[in-house]
C-alpha atoms as a PDB file:
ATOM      1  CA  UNK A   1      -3.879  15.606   0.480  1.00  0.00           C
ATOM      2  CA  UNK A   2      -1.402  16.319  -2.136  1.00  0.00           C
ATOM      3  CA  UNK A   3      -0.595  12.855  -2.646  1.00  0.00           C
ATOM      4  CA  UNK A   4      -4.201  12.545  -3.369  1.00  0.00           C
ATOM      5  CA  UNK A   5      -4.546  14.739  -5.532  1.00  0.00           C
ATOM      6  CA  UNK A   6      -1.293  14.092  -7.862  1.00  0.00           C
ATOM      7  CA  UNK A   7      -2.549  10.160  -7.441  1.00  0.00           C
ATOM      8  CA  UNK A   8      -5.854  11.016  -8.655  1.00  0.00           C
ATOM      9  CA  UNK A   9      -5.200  13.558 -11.441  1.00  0.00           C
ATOM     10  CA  UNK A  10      -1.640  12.317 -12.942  1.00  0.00           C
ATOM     11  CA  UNK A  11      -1.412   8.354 -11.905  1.00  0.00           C
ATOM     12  CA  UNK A  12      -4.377   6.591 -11.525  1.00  0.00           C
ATOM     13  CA  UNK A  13      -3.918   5.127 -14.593  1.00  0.00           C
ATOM     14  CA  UNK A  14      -0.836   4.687 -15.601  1.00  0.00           C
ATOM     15  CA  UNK A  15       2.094   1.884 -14.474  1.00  0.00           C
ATOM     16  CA  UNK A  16       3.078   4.292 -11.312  1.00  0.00           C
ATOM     17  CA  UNK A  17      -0.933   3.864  -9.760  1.00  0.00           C
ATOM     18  CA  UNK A  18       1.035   2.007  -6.379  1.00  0.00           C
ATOM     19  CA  UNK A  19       2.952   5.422  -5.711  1.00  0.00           C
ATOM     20  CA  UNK A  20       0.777   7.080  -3.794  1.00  0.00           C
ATOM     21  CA  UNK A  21      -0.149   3.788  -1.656  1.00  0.00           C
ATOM     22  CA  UNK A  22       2.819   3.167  -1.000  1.00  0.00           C
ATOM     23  CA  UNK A  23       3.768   6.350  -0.022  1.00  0.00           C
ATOM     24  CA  UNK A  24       1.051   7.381   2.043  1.00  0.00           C
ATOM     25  CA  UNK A  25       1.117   3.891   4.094  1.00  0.00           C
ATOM     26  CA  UNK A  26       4.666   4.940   4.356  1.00  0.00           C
ATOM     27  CA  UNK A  27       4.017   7.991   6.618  1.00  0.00           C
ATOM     28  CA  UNK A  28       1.522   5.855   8.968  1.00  0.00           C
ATOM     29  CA  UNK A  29       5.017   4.512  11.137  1.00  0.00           C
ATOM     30  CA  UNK A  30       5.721   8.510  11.027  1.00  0.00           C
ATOM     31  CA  UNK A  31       2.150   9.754  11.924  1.00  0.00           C
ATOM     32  CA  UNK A  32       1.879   7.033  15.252  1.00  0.00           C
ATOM     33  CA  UNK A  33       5.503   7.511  16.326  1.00  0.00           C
ATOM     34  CA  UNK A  34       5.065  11.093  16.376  1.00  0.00           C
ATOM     35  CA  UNK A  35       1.804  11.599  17.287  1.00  0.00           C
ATOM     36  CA  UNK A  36       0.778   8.563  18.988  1.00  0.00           C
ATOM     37  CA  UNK A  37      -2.396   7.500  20.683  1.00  0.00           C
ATOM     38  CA  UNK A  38      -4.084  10.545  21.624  1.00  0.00           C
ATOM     39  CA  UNK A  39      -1.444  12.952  20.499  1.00  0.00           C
ATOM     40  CA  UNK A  40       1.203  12.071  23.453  1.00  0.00           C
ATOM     41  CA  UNK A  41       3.992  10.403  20.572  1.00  0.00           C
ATOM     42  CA  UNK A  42       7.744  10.115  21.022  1.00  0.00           C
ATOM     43  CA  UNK A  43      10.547  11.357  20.334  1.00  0.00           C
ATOM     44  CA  UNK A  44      12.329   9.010  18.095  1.00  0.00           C
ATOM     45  CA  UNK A  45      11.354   8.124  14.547  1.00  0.00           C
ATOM     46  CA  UNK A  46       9.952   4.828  13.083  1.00  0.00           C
ATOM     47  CA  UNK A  47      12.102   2.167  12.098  1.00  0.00           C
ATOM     48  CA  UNK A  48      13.170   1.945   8.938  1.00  0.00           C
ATOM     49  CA  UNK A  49      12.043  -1.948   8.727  1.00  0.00           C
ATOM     50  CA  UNK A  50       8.280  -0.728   9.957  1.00  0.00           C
ATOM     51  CA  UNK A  51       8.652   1.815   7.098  1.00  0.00           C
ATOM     52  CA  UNK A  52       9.226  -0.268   4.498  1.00  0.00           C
ATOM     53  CA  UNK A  53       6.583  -3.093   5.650  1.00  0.00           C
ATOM     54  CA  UNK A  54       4.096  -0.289   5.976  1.00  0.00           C
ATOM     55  CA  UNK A  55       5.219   0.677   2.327  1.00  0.00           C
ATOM     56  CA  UNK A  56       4.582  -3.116   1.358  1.00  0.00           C
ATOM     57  CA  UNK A  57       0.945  -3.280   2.780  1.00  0.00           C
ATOM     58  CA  UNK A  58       0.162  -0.349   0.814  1.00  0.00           C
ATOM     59  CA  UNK A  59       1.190  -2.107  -2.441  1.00  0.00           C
ATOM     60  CA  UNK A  60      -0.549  -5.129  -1.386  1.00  0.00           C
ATOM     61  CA  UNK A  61      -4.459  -3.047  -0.018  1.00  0.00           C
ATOM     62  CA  UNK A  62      -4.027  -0.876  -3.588  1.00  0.00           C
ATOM     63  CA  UNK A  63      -3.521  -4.356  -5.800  1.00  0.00           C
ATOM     64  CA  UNK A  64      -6.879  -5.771  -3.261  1.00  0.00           C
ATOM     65  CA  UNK A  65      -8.818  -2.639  -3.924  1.00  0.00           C
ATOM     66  CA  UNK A  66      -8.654  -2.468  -7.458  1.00  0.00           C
ATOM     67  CA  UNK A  67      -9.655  -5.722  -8.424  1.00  0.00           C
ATOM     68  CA  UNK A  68     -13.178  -4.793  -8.831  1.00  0.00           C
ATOM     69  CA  UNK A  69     -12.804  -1.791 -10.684  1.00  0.00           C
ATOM     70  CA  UNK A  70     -10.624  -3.968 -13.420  1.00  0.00           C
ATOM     71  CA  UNK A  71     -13.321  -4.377 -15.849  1.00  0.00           C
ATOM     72  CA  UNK A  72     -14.172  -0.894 -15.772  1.00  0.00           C
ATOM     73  CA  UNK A  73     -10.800   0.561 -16.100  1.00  0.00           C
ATOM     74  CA  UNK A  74      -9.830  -1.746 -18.714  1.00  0.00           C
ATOM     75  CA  UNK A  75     -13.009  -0.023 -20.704  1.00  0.00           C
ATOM     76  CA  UNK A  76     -11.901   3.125 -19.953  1.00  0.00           C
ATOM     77  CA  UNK A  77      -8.418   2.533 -21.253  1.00  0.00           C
ATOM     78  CA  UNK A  78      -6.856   3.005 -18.172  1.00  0.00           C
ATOM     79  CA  UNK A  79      -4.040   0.747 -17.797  1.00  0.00           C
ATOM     80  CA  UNK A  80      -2.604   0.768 -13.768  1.00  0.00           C
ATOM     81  CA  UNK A  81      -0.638  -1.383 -12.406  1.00  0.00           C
ATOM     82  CA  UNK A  82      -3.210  -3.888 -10.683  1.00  0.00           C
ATOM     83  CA  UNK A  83      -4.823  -3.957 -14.342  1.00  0.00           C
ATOM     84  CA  UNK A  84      -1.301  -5.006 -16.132  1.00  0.00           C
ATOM     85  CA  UNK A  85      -0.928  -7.968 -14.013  1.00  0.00           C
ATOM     86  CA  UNK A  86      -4.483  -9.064 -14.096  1.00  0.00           C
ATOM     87  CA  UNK A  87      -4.382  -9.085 -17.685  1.00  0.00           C
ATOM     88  CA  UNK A  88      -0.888 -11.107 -17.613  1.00  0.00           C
ATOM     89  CA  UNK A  89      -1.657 -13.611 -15.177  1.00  0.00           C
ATOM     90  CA  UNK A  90      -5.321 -13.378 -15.021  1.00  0.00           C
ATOM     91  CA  UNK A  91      -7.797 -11.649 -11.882  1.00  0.00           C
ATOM     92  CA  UNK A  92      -8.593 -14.742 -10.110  1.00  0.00           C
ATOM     93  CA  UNK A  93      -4.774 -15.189  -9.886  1.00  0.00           C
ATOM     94  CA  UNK A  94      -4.193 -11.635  -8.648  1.00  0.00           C
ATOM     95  CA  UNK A  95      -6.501 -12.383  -6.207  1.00  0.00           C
ATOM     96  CA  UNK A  96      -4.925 -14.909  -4.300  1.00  0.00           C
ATOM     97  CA  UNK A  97      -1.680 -13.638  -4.391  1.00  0.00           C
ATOM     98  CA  UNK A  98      -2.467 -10.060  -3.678  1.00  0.00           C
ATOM     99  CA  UNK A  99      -4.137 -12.123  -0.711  1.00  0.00           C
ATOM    100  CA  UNK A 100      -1.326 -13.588  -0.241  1.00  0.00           C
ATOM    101  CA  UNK A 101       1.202 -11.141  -0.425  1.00  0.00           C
ATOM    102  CA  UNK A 102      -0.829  -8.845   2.030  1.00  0.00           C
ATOM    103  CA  UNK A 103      -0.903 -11.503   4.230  1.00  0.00           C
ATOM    104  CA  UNK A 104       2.582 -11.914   4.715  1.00  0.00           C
ATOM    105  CA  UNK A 105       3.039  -8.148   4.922  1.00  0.00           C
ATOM    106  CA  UNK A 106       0.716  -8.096   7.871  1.00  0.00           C
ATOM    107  CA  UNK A 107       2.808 -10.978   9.550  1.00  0.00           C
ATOM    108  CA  UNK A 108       6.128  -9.401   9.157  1.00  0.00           C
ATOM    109  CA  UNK A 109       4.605  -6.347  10.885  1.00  0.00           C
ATOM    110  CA  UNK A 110       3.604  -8.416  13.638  1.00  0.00           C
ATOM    111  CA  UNK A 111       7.006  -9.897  13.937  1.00  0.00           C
ATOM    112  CA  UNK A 112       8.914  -7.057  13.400  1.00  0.00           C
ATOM    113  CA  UNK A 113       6.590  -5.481  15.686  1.00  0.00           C
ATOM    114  CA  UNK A 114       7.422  -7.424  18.480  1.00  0.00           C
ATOM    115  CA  UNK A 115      11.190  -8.406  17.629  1.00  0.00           C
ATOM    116  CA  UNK A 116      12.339  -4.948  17.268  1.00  0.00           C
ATOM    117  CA  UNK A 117       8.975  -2.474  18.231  1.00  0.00           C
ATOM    118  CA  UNK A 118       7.547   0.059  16.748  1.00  0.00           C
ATOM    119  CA  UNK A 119       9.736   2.861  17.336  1.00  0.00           C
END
């Protein structure tokens, strides 16, 4: 909730907007090793390389779910991250390689996943 909140007050619109997606699809490893399905979780922590891949996907699922607020935050003046690069490269363009890039997030979970599990 505090992430939330410091995401929503301080950088929504600025260059740092990924923070808080990152950060909270950081703690998901953390939240299913510990708790686990139905609350019975273990005793060890995530892996490190599940960390940072569940890091990833939240870079890549905030970049997705901006893309149609662009036009209205670029009216607004706000200028995150997503918005920078669509206005480089161009939104069509962000679109298939946020695509992309989430993608291939979601397939090095799956092998990592299975090469070295979850925990």
């Amino acid at each position: 909730m505090l992430i939330g909140f410091i995401a929503n007050r301080f950088l929504r619109g600025s260059a740092l907007s990924f923070v808080p997606w990152v950060l909270q699809f950081a703690l998901y490893p953390a939240y299913l090793a510990y708790g686990g399905w139905n609350g019975t979780g273990a005793d060890t922590p995530p892996t490190v390389v599940m960390t940072v891949l569940a890091g990833l996907l939240g870079l890549g699922v905030h970049f997705l779910r901006s893309l149609p607020g662009l036009v209205p935050d670029n009216r607004d003046g706000l200028r995150s991250l997503p918005l920078r690069f669509a206005l480089k490269i161009g939104a069509p363009r962000l679109l298939v390689l946020s695509g992309v890039f989430t993608a291939a997030v979601v397939v090095a979970q799956l092998i990592a996943g299975q090469a070295i599990g979850l925990t």
